[in-house]
Protein backbone atom coordinates (compact mmCIF):
# COMPACT_ATOMS: atom_id res chain seq x y z
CA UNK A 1 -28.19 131.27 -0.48
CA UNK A 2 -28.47 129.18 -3.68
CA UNK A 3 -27.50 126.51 -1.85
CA UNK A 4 -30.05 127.00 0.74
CA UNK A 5 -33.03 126.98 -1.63
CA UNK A 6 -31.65 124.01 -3.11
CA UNK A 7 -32.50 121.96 0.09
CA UNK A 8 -35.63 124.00 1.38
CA UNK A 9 -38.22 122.02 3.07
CA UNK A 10 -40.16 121.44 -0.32
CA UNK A 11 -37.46 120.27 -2.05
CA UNK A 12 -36.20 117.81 0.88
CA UNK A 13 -39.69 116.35 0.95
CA UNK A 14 -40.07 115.66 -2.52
CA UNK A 15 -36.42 114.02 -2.40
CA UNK A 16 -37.87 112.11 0.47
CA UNK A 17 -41.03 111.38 -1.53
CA UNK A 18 -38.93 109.50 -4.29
CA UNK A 19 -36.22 108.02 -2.22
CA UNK A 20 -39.17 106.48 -0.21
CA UNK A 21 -38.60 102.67 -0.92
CA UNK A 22 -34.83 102.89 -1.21
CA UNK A 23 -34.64 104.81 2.69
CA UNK A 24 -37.15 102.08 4.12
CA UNK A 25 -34.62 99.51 2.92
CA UNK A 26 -31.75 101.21 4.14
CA UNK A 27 -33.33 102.47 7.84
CA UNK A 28 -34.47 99.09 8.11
CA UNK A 29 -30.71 97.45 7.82
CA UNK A 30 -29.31 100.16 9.93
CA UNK A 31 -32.01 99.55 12.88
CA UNK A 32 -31.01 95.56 12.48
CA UNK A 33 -27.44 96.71 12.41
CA UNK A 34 -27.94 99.42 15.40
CA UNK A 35 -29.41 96.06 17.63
CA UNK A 36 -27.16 93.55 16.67
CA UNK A 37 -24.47 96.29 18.30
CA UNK A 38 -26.45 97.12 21.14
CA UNK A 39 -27.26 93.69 21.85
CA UNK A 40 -23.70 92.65 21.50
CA UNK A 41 -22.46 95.96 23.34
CA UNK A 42 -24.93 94.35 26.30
CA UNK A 43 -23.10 91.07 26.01
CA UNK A 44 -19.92 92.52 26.37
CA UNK A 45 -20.64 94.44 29.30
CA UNK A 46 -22.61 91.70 31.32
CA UNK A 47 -19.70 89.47 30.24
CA UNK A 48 -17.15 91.93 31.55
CA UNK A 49 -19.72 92.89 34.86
CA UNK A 50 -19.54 88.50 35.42
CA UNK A 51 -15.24 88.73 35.07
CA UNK A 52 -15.25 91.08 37.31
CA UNK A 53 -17.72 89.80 40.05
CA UNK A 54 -16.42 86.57 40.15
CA UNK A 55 -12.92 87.67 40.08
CA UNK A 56 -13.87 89.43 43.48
CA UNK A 57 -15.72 86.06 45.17
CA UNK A 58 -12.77 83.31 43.87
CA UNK A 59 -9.83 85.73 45.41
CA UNK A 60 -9.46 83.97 48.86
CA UNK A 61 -7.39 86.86 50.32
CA UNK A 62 -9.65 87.81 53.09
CA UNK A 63 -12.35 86.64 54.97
CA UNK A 64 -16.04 86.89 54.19
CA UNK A 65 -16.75 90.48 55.84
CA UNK A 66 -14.05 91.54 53.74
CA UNK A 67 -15.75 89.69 50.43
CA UNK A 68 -18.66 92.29 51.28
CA UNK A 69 -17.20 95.39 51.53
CA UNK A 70 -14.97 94.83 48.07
CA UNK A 71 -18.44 93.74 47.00
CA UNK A 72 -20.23 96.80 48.23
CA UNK A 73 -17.28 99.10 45.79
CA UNK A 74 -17.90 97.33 43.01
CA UNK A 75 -19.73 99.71 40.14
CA UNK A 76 -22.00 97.33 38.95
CA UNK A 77 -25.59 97.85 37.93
CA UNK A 78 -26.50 93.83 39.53
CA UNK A 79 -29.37 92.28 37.76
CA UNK A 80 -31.51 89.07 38.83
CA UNK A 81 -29.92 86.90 35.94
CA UNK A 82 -26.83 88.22 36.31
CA UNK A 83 -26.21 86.77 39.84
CA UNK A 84 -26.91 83.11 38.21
CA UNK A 85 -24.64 83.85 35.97
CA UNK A 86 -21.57 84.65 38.25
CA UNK A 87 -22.67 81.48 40.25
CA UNK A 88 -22.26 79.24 37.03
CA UNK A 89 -19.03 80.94 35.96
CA UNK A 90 -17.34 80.61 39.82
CA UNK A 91 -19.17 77.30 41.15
CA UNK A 92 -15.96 74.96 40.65
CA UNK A 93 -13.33 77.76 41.55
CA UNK A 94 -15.40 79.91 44.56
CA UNK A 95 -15.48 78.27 48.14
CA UNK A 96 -19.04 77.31 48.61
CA UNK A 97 -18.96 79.95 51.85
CA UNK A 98 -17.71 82.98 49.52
CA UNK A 99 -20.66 82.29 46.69
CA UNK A 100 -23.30 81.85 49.87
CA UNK A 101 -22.40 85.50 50.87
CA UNK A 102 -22.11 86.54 47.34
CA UNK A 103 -25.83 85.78 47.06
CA UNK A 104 -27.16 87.02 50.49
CA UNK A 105 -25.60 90.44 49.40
CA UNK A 106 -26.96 89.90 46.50
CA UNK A 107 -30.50 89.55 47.83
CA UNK A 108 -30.35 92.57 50.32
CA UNK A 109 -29.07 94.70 46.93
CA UNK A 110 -32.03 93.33 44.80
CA UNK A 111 -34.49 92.22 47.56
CA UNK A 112 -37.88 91.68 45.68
CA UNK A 113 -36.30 92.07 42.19
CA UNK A 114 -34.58 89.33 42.52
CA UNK A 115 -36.54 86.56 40.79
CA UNK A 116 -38.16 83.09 42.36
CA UNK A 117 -35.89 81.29 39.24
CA UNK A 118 -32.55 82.69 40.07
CA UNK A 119 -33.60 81.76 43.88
CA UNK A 120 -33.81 78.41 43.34
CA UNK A 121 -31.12 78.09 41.02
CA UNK A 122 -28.95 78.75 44.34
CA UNK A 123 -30.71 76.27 46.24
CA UNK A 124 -29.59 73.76 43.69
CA UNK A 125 -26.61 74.62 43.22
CA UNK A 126 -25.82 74.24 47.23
CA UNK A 127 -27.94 71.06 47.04
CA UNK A 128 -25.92 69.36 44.71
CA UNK A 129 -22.64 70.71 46.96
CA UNK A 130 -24.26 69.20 49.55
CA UNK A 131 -23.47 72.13 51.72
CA UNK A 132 -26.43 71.39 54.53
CA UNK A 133 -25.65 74.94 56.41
CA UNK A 134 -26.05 76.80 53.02
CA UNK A 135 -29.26 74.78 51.96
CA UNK A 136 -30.99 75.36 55.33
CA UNK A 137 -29.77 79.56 55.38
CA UNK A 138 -31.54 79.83 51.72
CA UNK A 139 -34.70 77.86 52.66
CA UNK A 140 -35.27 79.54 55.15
CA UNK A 141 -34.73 82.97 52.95
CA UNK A 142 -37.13 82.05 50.68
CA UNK A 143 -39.73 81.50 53.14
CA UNK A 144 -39.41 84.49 55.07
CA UNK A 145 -39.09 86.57 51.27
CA UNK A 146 -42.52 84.51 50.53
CA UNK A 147 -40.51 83.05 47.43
CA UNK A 148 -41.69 79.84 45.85
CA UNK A 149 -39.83 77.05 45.77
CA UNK A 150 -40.24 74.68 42.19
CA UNK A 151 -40.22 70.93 42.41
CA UNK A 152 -37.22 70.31 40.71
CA UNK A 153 -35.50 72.72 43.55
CA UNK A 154 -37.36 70.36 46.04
CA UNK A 155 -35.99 67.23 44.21
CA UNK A 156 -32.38 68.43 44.41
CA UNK A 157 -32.65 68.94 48.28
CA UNK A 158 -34.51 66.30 48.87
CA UNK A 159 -31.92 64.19 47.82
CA UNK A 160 -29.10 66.25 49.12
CA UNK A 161 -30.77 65.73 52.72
CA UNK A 162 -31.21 61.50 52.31
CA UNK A 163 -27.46 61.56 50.99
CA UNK A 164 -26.18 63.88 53.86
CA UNK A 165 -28.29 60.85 56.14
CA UNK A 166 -30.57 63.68 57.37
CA UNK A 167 -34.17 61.53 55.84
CA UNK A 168 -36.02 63.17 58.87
CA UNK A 169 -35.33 66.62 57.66
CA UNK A 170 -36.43 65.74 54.08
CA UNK A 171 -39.61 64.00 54.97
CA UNK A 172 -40.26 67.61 57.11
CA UNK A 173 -39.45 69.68 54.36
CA UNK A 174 -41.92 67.47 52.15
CA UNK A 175 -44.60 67.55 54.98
CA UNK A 176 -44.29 71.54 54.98
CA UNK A 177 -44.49 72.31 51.56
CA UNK A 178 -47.22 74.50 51.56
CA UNK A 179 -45.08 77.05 53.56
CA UNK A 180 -42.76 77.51 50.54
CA UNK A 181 -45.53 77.53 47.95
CA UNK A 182 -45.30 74.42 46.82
CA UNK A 183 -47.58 71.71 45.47
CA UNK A 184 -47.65 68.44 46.74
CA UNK A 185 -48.13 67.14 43.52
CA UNK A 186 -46.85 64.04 41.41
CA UNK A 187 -43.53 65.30 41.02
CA UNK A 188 -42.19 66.09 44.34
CA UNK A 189 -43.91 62.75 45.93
CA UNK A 190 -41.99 60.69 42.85
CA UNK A 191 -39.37 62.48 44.18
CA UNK A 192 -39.01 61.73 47.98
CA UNK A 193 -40.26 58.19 47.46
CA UNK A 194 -36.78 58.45 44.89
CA UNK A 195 -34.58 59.87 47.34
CA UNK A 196 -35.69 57.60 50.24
CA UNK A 197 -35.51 54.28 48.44
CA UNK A 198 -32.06 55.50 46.91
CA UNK A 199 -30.68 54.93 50.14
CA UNK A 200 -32.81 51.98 51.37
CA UNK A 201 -35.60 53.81 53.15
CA UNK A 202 -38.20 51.87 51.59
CA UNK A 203 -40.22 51.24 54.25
CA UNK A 204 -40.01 54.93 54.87
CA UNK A 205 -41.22 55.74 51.19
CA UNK A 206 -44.11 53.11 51.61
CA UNK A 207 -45.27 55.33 54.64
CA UNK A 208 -45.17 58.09 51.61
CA UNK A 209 -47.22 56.03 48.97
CA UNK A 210 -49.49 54.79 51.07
CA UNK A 211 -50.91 58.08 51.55
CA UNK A 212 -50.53 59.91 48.08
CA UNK A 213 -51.37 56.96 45.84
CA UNK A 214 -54.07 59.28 44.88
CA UNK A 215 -51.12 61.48 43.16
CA UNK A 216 -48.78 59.17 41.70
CA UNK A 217 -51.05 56.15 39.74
CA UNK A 218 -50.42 57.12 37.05
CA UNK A 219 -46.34 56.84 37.44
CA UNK A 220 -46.75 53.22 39.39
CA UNK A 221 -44.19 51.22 37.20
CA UNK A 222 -41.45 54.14 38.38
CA UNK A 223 -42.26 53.58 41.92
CA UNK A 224 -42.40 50.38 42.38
CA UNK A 225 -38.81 50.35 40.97
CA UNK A 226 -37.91 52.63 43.34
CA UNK A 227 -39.27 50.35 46.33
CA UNK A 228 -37.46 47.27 45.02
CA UNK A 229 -34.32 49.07 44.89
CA UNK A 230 -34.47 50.30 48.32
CA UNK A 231 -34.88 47.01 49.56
CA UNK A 232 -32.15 45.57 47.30
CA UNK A 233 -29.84 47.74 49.13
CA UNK A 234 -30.93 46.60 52.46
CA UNK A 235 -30.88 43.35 51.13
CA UNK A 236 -34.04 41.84 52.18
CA UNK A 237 -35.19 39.25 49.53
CA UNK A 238 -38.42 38.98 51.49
CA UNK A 239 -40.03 42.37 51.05
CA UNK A 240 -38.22 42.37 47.61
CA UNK A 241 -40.29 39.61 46.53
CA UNK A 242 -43.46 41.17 47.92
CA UNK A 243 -43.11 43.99 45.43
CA UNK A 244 -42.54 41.87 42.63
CA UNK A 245 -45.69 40.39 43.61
CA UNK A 246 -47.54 43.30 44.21
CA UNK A 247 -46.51 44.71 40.54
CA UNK A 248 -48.02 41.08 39.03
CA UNK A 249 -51.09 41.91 40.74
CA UNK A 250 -50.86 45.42 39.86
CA UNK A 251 -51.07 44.46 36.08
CA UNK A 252 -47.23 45.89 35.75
CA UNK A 253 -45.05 43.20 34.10
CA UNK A 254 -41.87 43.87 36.26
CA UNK A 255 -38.90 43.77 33.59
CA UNK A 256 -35.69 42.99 32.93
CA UNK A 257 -34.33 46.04 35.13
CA UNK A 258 -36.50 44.82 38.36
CA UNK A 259 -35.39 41.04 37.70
CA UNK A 260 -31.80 42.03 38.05
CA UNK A 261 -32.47 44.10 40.79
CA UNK A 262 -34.19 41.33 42.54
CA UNK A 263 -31.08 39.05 41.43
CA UNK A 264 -28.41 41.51 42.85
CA UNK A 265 -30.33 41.32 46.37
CA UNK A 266 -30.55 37.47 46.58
CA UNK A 267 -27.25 36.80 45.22
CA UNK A 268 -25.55 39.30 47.86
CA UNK A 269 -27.96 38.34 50.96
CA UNK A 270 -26.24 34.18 49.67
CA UNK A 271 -23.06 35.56 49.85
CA UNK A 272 -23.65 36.58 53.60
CA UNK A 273 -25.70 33.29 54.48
CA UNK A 274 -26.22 30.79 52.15
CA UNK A 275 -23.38 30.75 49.76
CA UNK A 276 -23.93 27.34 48.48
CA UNK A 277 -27.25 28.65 47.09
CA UNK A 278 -25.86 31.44 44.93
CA UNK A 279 -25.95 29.15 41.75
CA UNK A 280 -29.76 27.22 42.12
CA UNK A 281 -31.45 30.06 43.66
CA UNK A 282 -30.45 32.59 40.84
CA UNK A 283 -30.83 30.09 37.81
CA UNK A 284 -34.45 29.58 39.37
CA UNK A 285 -35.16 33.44 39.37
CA UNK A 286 -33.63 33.18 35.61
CA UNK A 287 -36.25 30.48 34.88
CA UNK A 288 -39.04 32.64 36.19
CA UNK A 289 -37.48 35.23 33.63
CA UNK A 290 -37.69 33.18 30.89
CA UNK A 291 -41.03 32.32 31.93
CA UNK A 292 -42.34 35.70 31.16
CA UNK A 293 -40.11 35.83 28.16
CA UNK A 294 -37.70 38.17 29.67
CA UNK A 295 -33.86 36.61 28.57
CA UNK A 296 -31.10 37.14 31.42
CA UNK A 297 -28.77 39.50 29.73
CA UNK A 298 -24.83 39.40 30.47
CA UNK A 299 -25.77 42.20 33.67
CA UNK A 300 -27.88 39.31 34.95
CA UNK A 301 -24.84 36.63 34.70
CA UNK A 302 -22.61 39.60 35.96
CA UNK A 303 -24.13 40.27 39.14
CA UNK A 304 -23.99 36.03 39.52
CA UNK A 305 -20.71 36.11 38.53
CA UNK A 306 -19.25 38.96 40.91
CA UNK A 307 -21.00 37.08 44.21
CA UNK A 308 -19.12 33.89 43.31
CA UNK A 309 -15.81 35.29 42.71
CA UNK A 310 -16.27 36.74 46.26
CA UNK A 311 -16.96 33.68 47.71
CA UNK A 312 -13.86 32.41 45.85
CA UNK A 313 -16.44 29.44 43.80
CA UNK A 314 -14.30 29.16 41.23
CA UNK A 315 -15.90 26.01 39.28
CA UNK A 316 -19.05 27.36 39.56
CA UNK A 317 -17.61 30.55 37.67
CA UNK A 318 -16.57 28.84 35.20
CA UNK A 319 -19.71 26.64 34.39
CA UNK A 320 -22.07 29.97 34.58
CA UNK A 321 -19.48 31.65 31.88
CA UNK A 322 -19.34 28.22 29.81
CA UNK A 323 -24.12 28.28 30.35
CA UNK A 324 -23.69 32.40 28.76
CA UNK A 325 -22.26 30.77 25.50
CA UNK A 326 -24.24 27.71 25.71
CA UNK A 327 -27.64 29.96 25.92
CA UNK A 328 -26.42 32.54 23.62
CA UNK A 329 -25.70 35.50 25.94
CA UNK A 330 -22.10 36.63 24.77
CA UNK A 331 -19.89 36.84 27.39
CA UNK A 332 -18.42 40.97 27.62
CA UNK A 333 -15.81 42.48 29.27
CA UNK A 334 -16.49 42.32 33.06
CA UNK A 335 -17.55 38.50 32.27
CA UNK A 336 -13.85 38.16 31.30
CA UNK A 337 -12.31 40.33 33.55
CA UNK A 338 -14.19 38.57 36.61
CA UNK A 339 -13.40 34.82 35.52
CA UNK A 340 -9.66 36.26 34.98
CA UNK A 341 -9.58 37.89 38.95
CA UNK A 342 -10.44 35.06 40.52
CA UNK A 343 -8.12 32.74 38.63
CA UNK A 344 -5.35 34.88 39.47
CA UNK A 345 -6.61 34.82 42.88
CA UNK A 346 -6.89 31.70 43.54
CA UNK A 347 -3.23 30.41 41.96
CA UNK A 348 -4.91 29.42 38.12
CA UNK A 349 -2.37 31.50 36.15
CA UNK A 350 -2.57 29.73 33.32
CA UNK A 351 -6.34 29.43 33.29
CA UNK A 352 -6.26 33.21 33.78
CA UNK A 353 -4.12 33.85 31.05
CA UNK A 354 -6.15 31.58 29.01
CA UNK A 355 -9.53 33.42 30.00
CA UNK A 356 -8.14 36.90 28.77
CA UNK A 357 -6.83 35.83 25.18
CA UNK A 358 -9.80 34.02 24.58
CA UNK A 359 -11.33 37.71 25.34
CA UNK A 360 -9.48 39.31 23.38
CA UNK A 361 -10.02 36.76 20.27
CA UNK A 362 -13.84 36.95 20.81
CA UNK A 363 -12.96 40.95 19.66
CA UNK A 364 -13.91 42.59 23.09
CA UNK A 365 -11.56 45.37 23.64
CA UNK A 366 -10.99 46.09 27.46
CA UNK A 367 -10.78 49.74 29.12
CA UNK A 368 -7.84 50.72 31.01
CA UNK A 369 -9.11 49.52 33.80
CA UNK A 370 -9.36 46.11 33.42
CA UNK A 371 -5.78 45.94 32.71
CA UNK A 372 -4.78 48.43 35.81
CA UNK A 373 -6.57 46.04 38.36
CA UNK A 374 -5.19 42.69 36.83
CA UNK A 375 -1.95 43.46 36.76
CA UNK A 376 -2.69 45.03 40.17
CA UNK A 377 -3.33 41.64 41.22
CA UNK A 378 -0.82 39.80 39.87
CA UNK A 379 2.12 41.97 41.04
CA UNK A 380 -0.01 41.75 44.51
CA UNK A 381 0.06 37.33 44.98
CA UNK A 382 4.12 38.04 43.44
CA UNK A 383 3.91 36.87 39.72
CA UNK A 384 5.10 39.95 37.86
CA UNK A 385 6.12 37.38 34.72
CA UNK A 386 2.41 37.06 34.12
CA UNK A 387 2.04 41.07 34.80
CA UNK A 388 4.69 41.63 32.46
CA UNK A 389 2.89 39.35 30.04
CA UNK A 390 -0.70 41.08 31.10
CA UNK A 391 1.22 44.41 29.62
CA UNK A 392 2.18 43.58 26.60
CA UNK A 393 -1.30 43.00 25.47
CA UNK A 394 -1.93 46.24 26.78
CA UNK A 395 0.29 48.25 24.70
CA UNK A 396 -0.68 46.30 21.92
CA UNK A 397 -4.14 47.37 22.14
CA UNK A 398 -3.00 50.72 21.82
CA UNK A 399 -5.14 51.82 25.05
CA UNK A 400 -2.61 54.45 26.13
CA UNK A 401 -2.34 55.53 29.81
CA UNK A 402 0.64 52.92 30.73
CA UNK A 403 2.21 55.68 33.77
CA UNK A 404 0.37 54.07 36.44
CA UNK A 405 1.26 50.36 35.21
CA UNK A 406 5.22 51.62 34.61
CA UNK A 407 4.78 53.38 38.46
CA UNK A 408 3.48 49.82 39.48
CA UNK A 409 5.60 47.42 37.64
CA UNK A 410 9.34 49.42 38.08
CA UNK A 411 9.27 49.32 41.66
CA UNK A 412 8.09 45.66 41.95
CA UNK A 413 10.80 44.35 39.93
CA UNK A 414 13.49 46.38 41.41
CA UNK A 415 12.62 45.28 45.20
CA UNK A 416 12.44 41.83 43.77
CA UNK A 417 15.77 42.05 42.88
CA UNK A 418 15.54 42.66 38.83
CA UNK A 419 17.06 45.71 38.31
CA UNK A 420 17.88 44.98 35.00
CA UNK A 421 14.43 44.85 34.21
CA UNK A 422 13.27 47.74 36.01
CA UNK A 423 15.56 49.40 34.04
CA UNK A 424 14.65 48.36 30.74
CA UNK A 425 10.78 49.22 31.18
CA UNK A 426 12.21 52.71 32.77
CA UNK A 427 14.50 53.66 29.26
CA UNK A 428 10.73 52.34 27.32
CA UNK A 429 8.59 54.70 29.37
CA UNK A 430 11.02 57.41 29.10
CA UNK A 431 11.61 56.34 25.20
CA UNK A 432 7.30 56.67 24.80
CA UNK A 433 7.21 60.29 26.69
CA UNK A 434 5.58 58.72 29.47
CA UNK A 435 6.16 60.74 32.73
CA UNK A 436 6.54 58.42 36.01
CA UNK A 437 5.78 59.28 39.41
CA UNK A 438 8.11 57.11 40.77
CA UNK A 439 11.96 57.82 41.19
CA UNK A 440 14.72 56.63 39.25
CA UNK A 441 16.10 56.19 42.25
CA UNK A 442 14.17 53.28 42.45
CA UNK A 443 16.96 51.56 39.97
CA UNK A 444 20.04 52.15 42.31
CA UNK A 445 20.20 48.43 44.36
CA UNK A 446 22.81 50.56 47.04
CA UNK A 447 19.47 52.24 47.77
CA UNK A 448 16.81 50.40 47.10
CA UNK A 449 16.38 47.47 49.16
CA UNK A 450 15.38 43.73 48.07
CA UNK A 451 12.92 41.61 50.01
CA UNK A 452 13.60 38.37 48.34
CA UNK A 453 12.36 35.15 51.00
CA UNK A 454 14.62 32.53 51.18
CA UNK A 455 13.64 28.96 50.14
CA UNK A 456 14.72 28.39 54.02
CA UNK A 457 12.21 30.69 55.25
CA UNK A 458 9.49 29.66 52.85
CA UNK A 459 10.52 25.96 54.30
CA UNK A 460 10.27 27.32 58.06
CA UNK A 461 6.75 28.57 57.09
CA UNK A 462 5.55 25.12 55.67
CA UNK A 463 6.76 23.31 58.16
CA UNK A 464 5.08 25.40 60.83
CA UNK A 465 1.85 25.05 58.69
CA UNK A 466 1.95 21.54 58.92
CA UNK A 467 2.81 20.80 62.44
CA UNK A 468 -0.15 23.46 63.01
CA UNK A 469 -2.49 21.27 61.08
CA UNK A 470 -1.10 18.13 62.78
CA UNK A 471 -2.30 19.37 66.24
CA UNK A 472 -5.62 20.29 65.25
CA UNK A 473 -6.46 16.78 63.97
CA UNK A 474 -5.10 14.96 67.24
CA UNK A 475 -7.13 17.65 69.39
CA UNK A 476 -10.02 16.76 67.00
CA UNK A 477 -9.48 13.36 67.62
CA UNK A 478 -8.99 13.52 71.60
CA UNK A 479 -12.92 13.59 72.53
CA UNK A 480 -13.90 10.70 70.11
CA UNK A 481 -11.11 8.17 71.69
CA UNK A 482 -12.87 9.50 75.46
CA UNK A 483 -16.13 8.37 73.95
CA UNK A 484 -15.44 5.04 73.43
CA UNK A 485 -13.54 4.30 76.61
CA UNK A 486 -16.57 5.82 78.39
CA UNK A 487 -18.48 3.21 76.49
């Protein structure tokens, strides 16, 4: 009883009374405390509801009826965000088909709860699958749900569709935006003017400017970068030159990005038709450059550089890498590593050798890469003593990643006949922890076999060369000695 009257209700609220400050303090860390654990207790399960979902969609035991009905047992309370989340966690493990059904049982579950963001989060993630069936099953989804589609969502399939060569179907969708409630504002004509010139349409996405200039003046520089590109892909010099000087007489100053563009399309349409006038034609466009004092950069030289190596020009490579010093554009890496292939390929070892120290004094550092295709090449025209050579600067970079060159190099020697060396680069790699694809079988010469050419055969084939050239002249010659008998 004592005890009792000792915590009555007047006593209790005169303890209360005093304690007042002291409880606010404390109820106010335990409600913090009471939602950080509910909050995390939230976390946990969602995490544990997204396991378990996408441990159900990435099992491919099972075809996709049978995906449903495990679906249709699961005990989970599904959520709008919670089905973008199992798409994110599965996307790279999940067949495309499995996640499709995953989210059309998803929608009949949540029908209208299911939220216009998470929607189009699964159009973009099939968009940028490129999975046309999926895109086309969702569209048409949200139009029948009377969803709206964003722009970014239209971006992603707009490109998907020009990618997939299906232009036609974008420029519909684009046309009929309206049905999936949405604008045709700057954004998504910037963005099928972007997909259609990223795969040369440019005439295409001219039809598209022409008749929402209105919409985009504002962004003008951005598409008439887009236009120049597209026709840089299709090559045409003439129409790219038309933009240029449409962007003049816009009042945009095209810059160094649309002069290289322009470059890249008249040095490739010369290297179909007019490869003598790689060299005078592009230092003219680098004049007009300088003109507007915008300097070629080592990109500009590059793209130069590249067309005459494929057209095998190999004095004209060198004077365009000697003009780069001479005008104070420092050669880089895919300078050197062009001049070096087409040395190599055209029989200048030494040159080529020469071209890649120089490199490598200058301090440039090379990728991986640029070693790999070298040495590529050299083992290719049958001089692994310069690939051998090529290697040891490559380890003494420190670049790592020497399996592939060991997988290339072994083999080569061995079917030359140098076993011996095949071996010792086998004990190195195996010495460095480097694992080989290739088989050390490779080093046994009663299985391997060597195709060494003999100096006869090499003889036979010069010979044959020559008597080939021999008959061409006097068949050359033939009509001229008519001619002046007829005279």
């Amino acid at each position: 009883m004592h005890a009792r009257h000792l915590f009555d209700e007047m006593s209790l609220r005169r303890c209360v009374s005093l304690l007042k400050l002291k409880w606010d303090s404390f109820i106010a860390q335990s409600v913090c405390t009471q939602h950080r654990f509910c909050s995390l207790h939230s976390t946990v399960n969602n995490g544990a509801a997204v396991s378990k979902l996408c441990e159900v969609i990435s099992c491919t035991i099972g075809g996709l009826d049978e995906l449903e009905s495990s679906l249709n047992k699961c005990t989970i309370s599904l959520t709008s965000s919670l089905v973008t989340q199992v798409i994110d966690s599965s996307k790279n493990e999940a067949p495309t088909r499995r996640l499709l059904r995953f989210f059309l049982w998803s929608l009949k579950k949540l029908n209208h709860t299911l939220e216009d963001e998470d929607f189009n989060n699964a159009i973009r993630f099939f968009a940028q699958k490129k999975d046309y069936t999926a895109v086309n099953i969702l569209l048409s989804n949200l139009k029948k749900a009377d969803r709206a589609m964003d722009g970014q969502t239209f971006g992603f399939v707009a490109e998907a569709f020009v990618k997939m060569d299906r232009e036609d179907e974008a420029l519909g969708l684009f046309k009929n935006l309206e049905k999936y409630k949405c604008p045709h504002d700057q954004f998504t004509v910037v963005a099928i003017i972007t997909a259609l010139c990223s795969k040369g349409h440019a005439k295409r996405a001219e039809g598209v400017v022409l008749h929402h200039k209105d919409k985009i003046s504002s962004t003008m520089s951005c598409i008439y970068r887009s236009l120049l590109y597209g026709w840089s892909i299709k090559k045409n010099t003439k129409e790219a030159r038309r933009i240029l000087k449409e962007m003049k007489s816009d009042g945009t100053m095209p810059d160094l990005f649309c002069y290289n563009t322009f470059l890249k399309c008249l040095c490739e349409k010369n290297v179909e038709k007019n490869p003598s006038g790689l060299v005078p034609e592009s230092l003219n466009v680098m004049m007009e450059m300088r003109s507007y004092k915008i300097s070629p950069n080592s990109i500009s030289y590059n793209i130069l550089l590249s067309c005459l190596c494929k057209t095998r020009r190999v004095k004209e490579s060198c004077k365009i890498l000697e003009m780069m010093k001479r005008t104070g554009c420092q050669p880089d890496c895919v300078s050197y590593y062009l001049m070096a292939r087409v040395l190599f390929l055209t029989g200048r070892f030494g040159k080529g050798r020469e071209i890649v120290d120089e490199m490598i004094e200058e301090g440039l550092t090379p990728d991986r890469k640029f070693y790999y295709d070298l040495i590529g090449i050299l083992c290719g025209v049958e001089r692994t003593n310069y690939a051998l050579e090529l290697f040891e600067k490559m380890k003494r970079s420190s670049l790592g990643g020497y399996g592939p060159v060991y997988d290339v190099l072994i083999p080569k020697l061995c079917r030359g006949g140098e076993f011996e060396m095949g071996r010792q680069l086998w004990e190195e790699a195996m010495a460095m922890g480097v694992s080989l694809n290739c088989s050390s079988e490779i080093l046994d010469p009663s299985i391997t076999k060597v195709f060494k050419p003999t100096r006869k055969i090499e003889n036979k084939i010069v010979e044959e060369f020559n008597s080939a050239e021999k008959q061409n002249k006097a068949a050359a010659e033939k009509p001229k000695e008519k001619r002046k008998k007829g005279k």
